[in-house]
PDB file of N, CA and C in Angstrom:
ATOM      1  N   UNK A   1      63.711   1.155 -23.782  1.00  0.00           N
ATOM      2  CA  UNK A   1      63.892   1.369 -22.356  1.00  0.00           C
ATOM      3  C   UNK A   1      64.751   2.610 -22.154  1.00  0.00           C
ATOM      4  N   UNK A   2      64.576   3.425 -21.154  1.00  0.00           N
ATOM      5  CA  UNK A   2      65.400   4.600 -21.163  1.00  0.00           C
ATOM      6  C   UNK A   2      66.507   4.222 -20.629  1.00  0.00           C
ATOM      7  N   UNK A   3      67.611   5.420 -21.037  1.00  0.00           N
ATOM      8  CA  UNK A   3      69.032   4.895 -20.355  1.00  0.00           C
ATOM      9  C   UNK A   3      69.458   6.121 -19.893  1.00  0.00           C
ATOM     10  N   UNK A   4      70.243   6.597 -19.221  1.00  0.00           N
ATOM     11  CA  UNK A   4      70.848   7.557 -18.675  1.00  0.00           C
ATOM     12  C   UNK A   4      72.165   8.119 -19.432  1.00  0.00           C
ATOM     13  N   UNK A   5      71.844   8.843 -20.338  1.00  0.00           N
ATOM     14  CA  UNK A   5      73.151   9.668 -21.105  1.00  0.00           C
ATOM     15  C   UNK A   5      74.569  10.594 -20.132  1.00  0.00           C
ATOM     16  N   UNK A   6      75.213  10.619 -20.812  1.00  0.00           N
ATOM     17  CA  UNK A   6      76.091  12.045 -19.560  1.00  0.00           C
ATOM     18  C   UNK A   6      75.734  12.934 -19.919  1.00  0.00           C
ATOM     19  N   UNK A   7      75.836  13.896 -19.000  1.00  0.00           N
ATOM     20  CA  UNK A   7      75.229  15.166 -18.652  1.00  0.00           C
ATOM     21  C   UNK A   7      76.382  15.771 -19.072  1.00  0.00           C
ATOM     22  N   UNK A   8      76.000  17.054 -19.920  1.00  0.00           N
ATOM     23  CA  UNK A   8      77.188  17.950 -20.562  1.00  0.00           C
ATOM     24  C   UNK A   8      76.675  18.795 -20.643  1.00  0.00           C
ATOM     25  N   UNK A   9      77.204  20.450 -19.937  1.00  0.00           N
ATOM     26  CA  UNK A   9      76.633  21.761 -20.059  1.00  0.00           C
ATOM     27  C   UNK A   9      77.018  22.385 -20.991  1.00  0.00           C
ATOM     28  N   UNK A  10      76.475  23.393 -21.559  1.00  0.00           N
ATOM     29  CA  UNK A  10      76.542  24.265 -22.320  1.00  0.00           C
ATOM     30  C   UNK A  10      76.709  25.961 -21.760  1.00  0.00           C
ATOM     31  N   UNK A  11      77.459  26.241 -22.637  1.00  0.00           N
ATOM     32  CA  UNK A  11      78.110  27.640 -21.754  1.00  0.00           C
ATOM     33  C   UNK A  11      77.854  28.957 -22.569  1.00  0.00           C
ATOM     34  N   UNK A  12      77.660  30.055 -22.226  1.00  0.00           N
ATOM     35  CA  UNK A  12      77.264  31.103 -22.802  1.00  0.00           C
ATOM     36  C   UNK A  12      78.815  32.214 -22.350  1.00  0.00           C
ATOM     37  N   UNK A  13      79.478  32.561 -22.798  1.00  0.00           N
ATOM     38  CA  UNK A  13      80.500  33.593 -22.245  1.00  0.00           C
ATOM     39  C   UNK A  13      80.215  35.358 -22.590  1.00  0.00           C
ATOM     40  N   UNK A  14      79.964  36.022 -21.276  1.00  0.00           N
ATOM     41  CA  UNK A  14      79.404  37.508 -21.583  1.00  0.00           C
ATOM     42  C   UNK A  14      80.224  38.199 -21.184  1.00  0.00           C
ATOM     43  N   UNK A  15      81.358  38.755 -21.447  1.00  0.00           N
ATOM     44  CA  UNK A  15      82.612  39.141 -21.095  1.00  0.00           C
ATOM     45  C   UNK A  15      83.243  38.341 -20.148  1.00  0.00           C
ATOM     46  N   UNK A  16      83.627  38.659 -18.854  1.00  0.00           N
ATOM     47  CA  UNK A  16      84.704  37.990 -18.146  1.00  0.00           C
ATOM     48  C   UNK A  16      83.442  36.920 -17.066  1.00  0.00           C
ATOM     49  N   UNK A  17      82.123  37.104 -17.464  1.00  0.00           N
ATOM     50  CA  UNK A  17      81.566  35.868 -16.939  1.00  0.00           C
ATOM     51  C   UNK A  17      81.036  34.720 -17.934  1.00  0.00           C
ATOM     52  N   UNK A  18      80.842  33.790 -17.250  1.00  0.00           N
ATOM     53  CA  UNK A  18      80.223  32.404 -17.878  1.00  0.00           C
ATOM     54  C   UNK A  18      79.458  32.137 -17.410  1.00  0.00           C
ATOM     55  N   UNK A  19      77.873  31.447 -18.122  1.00  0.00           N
ATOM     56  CA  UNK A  19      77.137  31.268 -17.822  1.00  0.00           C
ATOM     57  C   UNK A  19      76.268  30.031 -18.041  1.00  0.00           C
ATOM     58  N   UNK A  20      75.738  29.444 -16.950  1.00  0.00           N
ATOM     59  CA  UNK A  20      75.490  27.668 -17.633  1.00  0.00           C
ATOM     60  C   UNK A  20      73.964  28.307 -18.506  1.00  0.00           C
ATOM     61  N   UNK A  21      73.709  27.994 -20.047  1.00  0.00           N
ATOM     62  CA  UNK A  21      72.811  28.103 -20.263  1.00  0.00           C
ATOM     63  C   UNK A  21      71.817  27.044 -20.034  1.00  0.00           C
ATOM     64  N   UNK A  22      72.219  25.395 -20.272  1.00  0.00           N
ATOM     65  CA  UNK A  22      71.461  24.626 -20.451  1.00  0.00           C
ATOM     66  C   UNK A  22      71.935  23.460 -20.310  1.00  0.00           C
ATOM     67  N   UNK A  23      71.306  22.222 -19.409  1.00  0.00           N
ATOM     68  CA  UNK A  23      72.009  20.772 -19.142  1.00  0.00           C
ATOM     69  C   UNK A  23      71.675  20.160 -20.192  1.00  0.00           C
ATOM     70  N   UNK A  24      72.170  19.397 -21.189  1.00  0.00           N
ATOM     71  CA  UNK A  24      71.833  18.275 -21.831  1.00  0.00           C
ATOM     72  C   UNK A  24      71.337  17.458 -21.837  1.00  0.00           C
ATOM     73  N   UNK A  25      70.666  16.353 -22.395  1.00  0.00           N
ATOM     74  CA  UNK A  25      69.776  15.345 -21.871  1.00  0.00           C
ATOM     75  C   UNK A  25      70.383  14.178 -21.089  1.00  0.00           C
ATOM     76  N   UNK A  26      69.458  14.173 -19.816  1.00  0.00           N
ATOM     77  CA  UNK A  26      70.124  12.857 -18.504  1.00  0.00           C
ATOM     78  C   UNK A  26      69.401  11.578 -19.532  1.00  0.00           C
ATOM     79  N   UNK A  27      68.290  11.301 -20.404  1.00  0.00           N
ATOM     80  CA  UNK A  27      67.701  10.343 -20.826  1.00  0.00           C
ATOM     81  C   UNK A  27      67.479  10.134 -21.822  1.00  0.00           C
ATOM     82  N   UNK A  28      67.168   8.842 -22.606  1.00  0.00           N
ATOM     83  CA  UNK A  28      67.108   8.862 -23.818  1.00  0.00           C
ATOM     84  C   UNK A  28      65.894   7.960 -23.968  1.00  0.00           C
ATOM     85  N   UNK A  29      64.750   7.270 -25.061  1.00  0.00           N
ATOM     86  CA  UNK A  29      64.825   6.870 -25.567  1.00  0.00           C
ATOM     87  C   UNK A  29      64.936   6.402 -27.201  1.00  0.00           C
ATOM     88  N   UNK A  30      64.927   4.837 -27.031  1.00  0.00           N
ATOM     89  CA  UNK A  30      65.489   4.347 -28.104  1.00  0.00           C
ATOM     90  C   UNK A  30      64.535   3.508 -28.948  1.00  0.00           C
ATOM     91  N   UNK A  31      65.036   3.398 -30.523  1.00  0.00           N
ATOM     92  CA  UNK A  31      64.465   2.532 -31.352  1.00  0.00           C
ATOM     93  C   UNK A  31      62.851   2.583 -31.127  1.00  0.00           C
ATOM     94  N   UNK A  32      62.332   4.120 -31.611  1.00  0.00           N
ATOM     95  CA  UNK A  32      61.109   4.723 -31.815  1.00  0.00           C
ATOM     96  C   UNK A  32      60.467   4.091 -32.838  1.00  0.00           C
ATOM     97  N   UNK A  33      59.741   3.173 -33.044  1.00  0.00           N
ATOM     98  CA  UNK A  33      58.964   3.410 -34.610  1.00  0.00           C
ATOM     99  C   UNK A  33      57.240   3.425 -34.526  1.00  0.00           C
ATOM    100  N   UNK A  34      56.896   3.854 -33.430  1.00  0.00           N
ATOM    101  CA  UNK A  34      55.397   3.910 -33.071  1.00  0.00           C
ATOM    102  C   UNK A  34      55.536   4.982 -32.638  1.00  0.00           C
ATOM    103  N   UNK A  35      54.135   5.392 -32.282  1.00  0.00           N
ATOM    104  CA  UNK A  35      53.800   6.702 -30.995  1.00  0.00           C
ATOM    105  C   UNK A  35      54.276   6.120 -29.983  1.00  0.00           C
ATOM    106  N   UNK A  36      55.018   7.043 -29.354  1.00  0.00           N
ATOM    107  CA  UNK A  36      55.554   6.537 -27.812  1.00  0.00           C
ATOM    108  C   UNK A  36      55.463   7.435 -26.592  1.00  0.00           C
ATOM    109  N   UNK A  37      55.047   7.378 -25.383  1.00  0.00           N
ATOM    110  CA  UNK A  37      55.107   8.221 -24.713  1.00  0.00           C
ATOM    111  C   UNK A  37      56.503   8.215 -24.010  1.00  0.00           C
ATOM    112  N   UNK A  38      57.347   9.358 -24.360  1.00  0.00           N
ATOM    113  CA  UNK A  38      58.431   9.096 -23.792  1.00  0.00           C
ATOM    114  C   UNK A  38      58.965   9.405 -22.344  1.00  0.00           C
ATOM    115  N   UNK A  39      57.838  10.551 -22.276  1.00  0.00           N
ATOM    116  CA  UNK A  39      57.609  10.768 -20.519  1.00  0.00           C
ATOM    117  C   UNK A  39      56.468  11.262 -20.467  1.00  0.00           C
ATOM    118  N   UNK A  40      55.928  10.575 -19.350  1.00  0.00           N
ATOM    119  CA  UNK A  40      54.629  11.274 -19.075  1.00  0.00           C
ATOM    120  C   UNK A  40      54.031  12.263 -17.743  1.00  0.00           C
ATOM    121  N   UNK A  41      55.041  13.324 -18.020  1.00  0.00           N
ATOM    122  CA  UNK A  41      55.286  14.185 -16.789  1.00  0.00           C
ATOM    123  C   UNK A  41      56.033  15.503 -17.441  1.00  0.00           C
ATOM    124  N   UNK A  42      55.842  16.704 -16.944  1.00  0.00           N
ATOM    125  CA  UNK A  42      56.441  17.711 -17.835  1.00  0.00           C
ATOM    126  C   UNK A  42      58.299  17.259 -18.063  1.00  0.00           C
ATOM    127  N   UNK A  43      58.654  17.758 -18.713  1.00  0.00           N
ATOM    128  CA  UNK A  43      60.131  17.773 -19.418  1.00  0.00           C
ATOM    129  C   UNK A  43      60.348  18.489 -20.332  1.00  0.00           C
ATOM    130  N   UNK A  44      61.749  17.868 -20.700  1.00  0.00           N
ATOM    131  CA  UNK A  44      62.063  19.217 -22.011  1.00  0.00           C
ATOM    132  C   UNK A  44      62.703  18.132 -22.958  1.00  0.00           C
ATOM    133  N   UNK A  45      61.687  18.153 -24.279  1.00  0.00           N
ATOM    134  CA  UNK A  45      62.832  17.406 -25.521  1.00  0.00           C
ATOM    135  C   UNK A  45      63.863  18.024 -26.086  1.00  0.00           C
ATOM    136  N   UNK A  46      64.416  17.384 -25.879  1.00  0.00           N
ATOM    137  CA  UNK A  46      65.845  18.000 -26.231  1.00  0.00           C
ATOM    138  C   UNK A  46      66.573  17.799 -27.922  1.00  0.00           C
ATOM    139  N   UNK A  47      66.120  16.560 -28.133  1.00  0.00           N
ATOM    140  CA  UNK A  47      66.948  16.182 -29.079  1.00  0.00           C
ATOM    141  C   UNK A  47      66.542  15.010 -30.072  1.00  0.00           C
ATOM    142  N   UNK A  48      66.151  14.637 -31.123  1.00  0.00           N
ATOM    143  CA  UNK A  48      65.572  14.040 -32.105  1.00  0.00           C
ATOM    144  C   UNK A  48      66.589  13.235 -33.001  1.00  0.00           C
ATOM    145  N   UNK A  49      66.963  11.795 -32.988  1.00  0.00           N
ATOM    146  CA  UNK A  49      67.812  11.644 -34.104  1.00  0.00           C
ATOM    147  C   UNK A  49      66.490  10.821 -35.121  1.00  0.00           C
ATOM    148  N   UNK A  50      66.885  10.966 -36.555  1.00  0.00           N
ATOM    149  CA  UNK A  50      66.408  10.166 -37.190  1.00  0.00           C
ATOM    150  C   UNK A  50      67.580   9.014 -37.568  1.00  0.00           C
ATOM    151  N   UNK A  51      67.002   7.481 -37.254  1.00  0.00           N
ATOM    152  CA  UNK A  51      67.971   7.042 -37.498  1.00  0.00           C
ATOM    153  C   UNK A  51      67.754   6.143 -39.390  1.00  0.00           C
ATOM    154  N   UNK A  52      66.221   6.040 -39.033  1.00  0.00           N
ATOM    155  CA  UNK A  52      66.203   5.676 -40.721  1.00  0.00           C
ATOM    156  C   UNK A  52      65.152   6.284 -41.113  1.00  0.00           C
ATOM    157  N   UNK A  53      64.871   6.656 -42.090  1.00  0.00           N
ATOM    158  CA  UNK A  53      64.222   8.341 -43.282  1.00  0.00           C
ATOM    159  C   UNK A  53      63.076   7.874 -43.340  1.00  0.00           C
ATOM    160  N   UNK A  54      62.184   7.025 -43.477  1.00  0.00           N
ATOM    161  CA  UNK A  54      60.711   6.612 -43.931  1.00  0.00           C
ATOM    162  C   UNK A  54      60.169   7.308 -44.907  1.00  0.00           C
ATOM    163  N   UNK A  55      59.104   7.528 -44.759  1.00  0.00           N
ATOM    164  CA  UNK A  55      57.901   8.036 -45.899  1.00  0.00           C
ATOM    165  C   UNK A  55      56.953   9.723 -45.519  1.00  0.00           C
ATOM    166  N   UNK A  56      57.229   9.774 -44.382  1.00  0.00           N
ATOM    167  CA  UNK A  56      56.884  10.978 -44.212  1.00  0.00           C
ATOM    168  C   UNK A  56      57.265  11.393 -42.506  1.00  0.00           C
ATOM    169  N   UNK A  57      57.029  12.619 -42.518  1.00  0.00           N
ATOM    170  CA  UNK A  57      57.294  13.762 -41.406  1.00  0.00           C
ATOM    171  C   UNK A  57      56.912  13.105 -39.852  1.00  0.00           C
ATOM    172  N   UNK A  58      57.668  13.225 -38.703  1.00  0.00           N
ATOM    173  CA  UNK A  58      57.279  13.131 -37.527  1.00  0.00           C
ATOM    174  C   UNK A  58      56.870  14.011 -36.814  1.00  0.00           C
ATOM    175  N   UNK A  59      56.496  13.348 -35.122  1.00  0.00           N
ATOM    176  CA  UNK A  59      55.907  14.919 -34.359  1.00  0.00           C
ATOM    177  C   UNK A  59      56.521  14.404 -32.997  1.00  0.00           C
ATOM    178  N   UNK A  60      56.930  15.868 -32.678  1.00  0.00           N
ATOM    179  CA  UNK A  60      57.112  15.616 -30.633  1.00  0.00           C
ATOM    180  C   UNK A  60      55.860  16.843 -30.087  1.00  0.00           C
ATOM    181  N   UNK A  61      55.207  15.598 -29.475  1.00  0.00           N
ATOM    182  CA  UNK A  61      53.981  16.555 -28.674  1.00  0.00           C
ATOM    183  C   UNK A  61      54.024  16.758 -27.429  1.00  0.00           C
ATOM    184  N   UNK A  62      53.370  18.048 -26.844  1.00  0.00           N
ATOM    185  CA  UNK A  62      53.673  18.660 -25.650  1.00  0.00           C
ATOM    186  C   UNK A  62      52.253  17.577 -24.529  1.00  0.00           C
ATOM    187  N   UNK A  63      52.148  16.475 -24.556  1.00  0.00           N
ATOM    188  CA  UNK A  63      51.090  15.651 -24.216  1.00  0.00           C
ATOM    189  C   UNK A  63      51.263  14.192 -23.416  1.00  0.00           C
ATOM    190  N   UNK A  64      50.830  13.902 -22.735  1.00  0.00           N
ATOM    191  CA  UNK A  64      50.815  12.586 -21.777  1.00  0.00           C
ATOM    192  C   UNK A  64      50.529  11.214 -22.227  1.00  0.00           C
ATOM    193  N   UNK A  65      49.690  10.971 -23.575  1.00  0.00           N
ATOM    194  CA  UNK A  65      49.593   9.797 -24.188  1.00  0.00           C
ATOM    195  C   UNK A  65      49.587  10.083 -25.541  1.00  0.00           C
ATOM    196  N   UNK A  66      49.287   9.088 -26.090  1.00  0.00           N
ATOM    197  CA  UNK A  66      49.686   8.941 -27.952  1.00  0.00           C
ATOM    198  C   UNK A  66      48.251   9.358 -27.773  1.00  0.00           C
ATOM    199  N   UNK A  67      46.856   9.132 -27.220  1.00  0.00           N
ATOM    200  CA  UNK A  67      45.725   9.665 -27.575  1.00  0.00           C
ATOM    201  C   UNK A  67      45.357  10.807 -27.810  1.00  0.00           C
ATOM    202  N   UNK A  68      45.776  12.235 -26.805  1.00  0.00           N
ATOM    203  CA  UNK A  68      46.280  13.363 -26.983  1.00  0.00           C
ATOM    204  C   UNK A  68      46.624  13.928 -28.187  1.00  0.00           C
ATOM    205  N   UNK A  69      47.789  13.132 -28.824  1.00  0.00           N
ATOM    206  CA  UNK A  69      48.636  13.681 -29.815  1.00  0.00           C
ATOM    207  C   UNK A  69      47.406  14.572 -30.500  1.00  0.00           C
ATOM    208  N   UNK A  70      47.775  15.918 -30.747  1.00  0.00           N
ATOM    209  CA  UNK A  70      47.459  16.774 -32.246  1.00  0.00           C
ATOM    210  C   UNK A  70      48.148  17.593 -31.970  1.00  0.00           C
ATOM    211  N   UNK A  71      47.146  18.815 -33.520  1.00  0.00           N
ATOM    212  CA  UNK A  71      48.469  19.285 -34.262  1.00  0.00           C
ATOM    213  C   UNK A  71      48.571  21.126 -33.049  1.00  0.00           C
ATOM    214  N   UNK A  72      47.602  20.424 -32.212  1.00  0.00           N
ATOM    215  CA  UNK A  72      47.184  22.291 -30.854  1.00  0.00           C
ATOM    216  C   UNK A  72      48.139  22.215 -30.110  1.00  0.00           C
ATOM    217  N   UNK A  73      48.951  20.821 -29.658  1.00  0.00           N
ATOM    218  CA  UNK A  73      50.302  20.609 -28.725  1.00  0.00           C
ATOM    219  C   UNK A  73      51.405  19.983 -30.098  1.00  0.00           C
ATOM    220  N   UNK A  74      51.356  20.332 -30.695  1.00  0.00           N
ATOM    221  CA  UNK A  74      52.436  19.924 -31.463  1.00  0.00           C
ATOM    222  C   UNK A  74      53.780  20.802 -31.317  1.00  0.00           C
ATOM    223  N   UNK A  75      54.803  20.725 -31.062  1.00  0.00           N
ATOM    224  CA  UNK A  75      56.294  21.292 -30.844  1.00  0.00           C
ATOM    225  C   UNK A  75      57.270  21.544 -31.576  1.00  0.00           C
ATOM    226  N   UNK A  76      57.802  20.264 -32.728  1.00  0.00           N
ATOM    227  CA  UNK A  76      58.336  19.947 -33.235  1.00  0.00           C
ATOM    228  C   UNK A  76      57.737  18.854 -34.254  1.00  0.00           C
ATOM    229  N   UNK A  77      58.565  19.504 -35.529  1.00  0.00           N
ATOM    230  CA  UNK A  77      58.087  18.232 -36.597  1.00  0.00           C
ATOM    231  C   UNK A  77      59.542  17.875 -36.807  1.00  0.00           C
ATOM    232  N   UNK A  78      59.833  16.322 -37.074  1.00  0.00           N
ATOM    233  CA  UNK A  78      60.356  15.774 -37.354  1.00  0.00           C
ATOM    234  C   UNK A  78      61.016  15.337 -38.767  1.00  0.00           C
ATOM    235  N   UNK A  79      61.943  15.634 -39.290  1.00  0.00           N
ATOM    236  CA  UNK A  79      62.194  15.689 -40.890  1.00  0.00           C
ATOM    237  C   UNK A  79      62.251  14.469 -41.547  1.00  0.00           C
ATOM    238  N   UNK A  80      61.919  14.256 -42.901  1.00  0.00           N
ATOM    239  CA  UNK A  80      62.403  13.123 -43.256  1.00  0.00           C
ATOM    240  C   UNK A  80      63.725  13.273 -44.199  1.00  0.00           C
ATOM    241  N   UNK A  81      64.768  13.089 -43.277  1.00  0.00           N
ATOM    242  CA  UNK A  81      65.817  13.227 -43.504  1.00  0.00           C
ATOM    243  C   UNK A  81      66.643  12.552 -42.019  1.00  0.00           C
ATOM    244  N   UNK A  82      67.674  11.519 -42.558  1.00  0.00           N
ATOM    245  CA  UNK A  82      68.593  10.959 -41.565  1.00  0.00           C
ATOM    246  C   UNK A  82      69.590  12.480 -40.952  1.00  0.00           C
ATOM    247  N   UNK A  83      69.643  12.364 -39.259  1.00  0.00           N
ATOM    248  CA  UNK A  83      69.968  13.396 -39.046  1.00  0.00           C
ATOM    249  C   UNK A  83      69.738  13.675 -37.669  1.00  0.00           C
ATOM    250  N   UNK A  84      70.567  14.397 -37.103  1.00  0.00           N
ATOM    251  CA  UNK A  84      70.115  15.045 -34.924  1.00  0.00           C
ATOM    252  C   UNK A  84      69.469  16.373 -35.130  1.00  0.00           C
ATOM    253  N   UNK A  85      68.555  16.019 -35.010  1.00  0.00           N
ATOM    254  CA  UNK A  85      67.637  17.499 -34.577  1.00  0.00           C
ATOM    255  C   UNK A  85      68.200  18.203 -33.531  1.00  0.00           C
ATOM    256  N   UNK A  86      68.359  19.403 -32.905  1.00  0.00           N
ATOM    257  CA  UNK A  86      68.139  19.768 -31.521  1.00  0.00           C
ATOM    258  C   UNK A  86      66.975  20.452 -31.883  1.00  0.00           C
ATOM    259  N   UNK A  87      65.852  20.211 -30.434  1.00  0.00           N
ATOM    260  CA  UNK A  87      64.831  20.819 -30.226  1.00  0.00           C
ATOM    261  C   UNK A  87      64.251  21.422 -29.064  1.00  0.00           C
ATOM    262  N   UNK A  88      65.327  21.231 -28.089  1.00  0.00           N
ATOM    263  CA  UNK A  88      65.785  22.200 -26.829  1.00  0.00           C
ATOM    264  C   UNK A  88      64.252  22.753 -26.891  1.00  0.00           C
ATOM    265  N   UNK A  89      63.312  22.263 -26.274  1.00  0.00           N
ATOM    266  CA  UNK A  89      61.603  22.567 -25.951  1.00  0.00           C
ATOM    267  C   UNK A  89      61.213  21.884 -24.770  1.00  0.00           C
ATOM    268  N   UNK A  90      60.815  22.747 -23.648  1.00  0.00           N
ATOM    269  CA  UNK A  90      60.179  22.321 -22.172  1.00  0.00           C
ATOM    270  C   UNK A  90      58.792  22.175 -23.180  1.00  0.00           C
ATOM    271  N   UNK A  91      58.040  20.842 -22.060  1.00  0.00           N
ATOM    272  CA  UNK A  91      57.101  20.373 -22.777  1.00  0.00           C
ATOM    273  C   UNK A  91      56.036  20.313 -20.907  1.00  0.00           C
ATOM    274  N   UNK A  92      55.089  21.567 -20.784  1.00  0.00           N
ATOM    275  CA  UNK A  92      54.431  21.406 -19.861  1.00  0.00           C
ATOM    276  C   UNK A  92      53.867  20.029 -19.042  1.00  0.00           C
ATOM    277  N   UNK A  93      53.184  19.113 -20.043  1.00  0.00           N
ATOM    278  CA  UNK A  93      52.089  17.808 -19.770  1.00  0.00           C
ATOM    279  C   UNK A  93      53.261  16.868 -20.011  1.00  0.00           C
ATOM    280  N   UNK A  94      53.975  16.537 -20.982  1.00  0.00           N
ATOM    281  CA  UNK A  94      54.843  15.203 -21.110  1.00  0.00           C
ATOM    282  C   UNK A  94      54.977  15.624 -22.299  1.00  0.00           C
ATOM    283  N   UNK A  95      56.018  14.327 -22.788  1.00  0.00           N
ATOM    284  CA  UNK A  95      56.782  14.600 -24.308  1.00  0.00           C
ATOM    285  C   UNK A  95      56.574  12.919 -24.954  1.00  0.00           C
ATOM    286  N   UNK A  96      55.247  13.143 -26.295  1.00  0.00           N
ATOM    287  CA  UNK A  96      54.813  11.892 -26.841  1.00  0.00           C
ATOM    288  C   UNK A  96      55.882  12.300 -27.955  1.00  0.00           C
ATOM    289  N   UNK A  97      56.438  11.138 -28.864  1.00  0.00           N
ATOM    290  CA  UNK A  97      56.680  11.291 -29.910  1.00  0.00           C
ATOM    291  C   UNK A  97      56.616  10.167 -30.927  1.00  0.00           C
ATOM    292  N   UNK A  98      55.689  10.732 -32.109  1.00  0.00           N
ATOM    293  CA  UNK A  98      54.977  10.242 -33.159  1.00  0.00           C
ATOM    294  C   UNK A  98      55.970   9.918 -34.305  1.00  0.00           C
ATOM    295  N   UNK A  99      56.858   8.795 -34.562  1.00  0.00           N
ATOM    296  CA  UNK A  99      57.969   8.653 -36.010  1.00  0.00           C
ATOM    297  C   UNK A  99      56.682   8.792 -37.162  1.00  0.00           C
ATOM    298  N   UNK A 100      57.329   9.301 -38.711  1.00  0.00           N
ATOM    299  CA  UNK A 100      56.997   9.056 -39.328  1.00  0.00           C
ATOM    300  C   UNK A 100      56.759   7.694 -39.930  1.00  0.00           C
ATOM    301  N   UNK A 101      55.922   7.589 -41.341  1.00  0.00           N
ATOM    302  CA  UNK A 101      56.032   6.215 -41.403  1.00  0.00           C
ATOM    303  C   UNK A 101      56.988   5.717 -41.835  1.00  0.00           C
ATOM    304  N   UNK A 102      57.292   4.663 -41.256  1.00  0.00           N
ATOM    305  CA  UNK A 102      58.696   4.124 -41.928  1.00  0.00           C
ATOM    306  C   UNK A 102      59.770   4.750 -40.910  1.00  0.00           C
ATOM    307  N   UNK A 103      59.721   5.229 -40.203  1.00  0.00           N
ATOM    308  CA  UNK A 103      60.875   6.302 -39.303  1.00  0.00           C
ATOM    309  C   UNK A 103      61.195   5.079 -38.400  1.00  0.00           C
ATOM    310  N   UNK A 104      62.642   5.325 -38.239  1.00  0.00           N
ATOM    311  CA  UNK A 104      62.934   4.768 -36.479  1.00  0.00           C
ATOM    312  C   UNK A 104      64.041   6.292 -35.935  1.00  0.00           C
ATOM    313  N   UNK A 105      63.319   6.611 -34.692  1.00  0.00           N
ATOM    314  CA  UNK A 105      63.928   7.703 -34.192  1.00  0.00           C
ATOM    315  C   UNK A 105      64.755   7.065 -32.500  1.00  0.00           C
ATOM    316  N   UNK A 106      65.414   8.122 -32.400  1.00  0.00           N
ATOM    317  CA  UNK A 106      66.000   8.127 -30.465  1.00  0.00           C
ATOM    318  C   UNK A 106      65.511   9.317 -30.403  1.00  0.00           C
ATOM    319  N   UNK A 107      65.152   9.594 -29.302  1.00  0.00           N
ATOM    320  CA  UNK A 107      65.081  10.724 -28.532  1.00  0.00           C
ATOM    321  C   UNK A 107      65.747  10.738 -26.989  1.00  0.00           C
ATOM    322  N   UNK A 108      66.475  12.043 -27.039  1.00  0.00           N
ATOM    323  CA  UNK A 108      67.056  12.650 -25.968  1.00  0.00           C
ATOM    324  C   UNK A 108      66.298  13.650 -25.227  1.00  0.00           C
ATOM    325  N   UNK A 109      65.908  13.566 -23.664  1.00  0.00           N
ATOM    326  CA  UNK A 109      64.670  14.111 -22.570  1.00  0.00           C
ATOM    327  C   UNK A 109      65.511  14.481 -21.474  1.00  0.00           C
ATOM    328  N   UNK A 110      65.020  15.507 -20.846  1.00  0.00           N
ATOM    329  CA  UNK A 110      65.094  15.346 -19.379  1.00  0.00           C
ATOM    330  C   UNK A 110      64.041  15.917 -18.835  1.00  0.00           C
TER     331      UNK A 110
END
C-alpha cells in the first residue's frame, strides 16, 4: 500500500544563489516481490531499495501495466545486490516495477 514519505529538497549552490534542484519522493511502495504497477500515471522513480538479493536482475519500466513491461521502456535495471539505488527518472506513461527472482524491493515515486 503506498505511504506518504517526507518531502526533503535537494539543493544545488551557484555562487551566492541556491537552487531547489529536486523534491524527493512524497510515496513509496512497499514489499515488491512481483511485477507491480506502482503508478499508473506519469511520475518520476526516484529510488529503488533492494531489500533481499535473489537470483537475478530487476526492471523499472516507463509503462502502465506489468503487460507492457519490455526491454523498449525499460529505465532502470535493478542490481542484485542489497542496496538504495537512486534513479531520479520521470517516467512519461507510469512506473511498473519488475523484482528479480527472489528480490523483495521498496520503491520511492512521486
Amino acid at each position: 500500500m503506498p505511504q506518504t514519505a517526507q518531502q526533503v529538497a535537494i539543493f544545488q549552490q551557484a555562487g551566492s544563489n541556491v537552487n531547489v534542484l529536486e523534491t524527493a519522493a512524497k510515496s513509496t511502495h512497499l514489499n515488491i516481490t512481483a511485477a507491480t504497477v506502482v503508478k499508473a500515471a506519469p511520475g518520476t522513480a526516484v529510488i529503488v531499495n533492494v531489500l533481499v538479493v535473489g537470483t537475478g536482475t530487476g526492471t523499472v519500466n516507463d509503462c502502465a501495466t506489468t503487460g507492457a513491461v519490455a526491454t523498449a521502456n525499460e529505465v532502470f535495471v535493478i542490481p542484485e545486490a542489497v542496496g538504495s539505488y537512486p534513479v531520479h527518472f520521470p517516467c512519461a506513461v507510469g512506473i511498473v516495477v519488475t523484482p528479480g527472482t527472489g528480490q523483495t524491493l521498496a520503491v520511492s515515486y512521486n
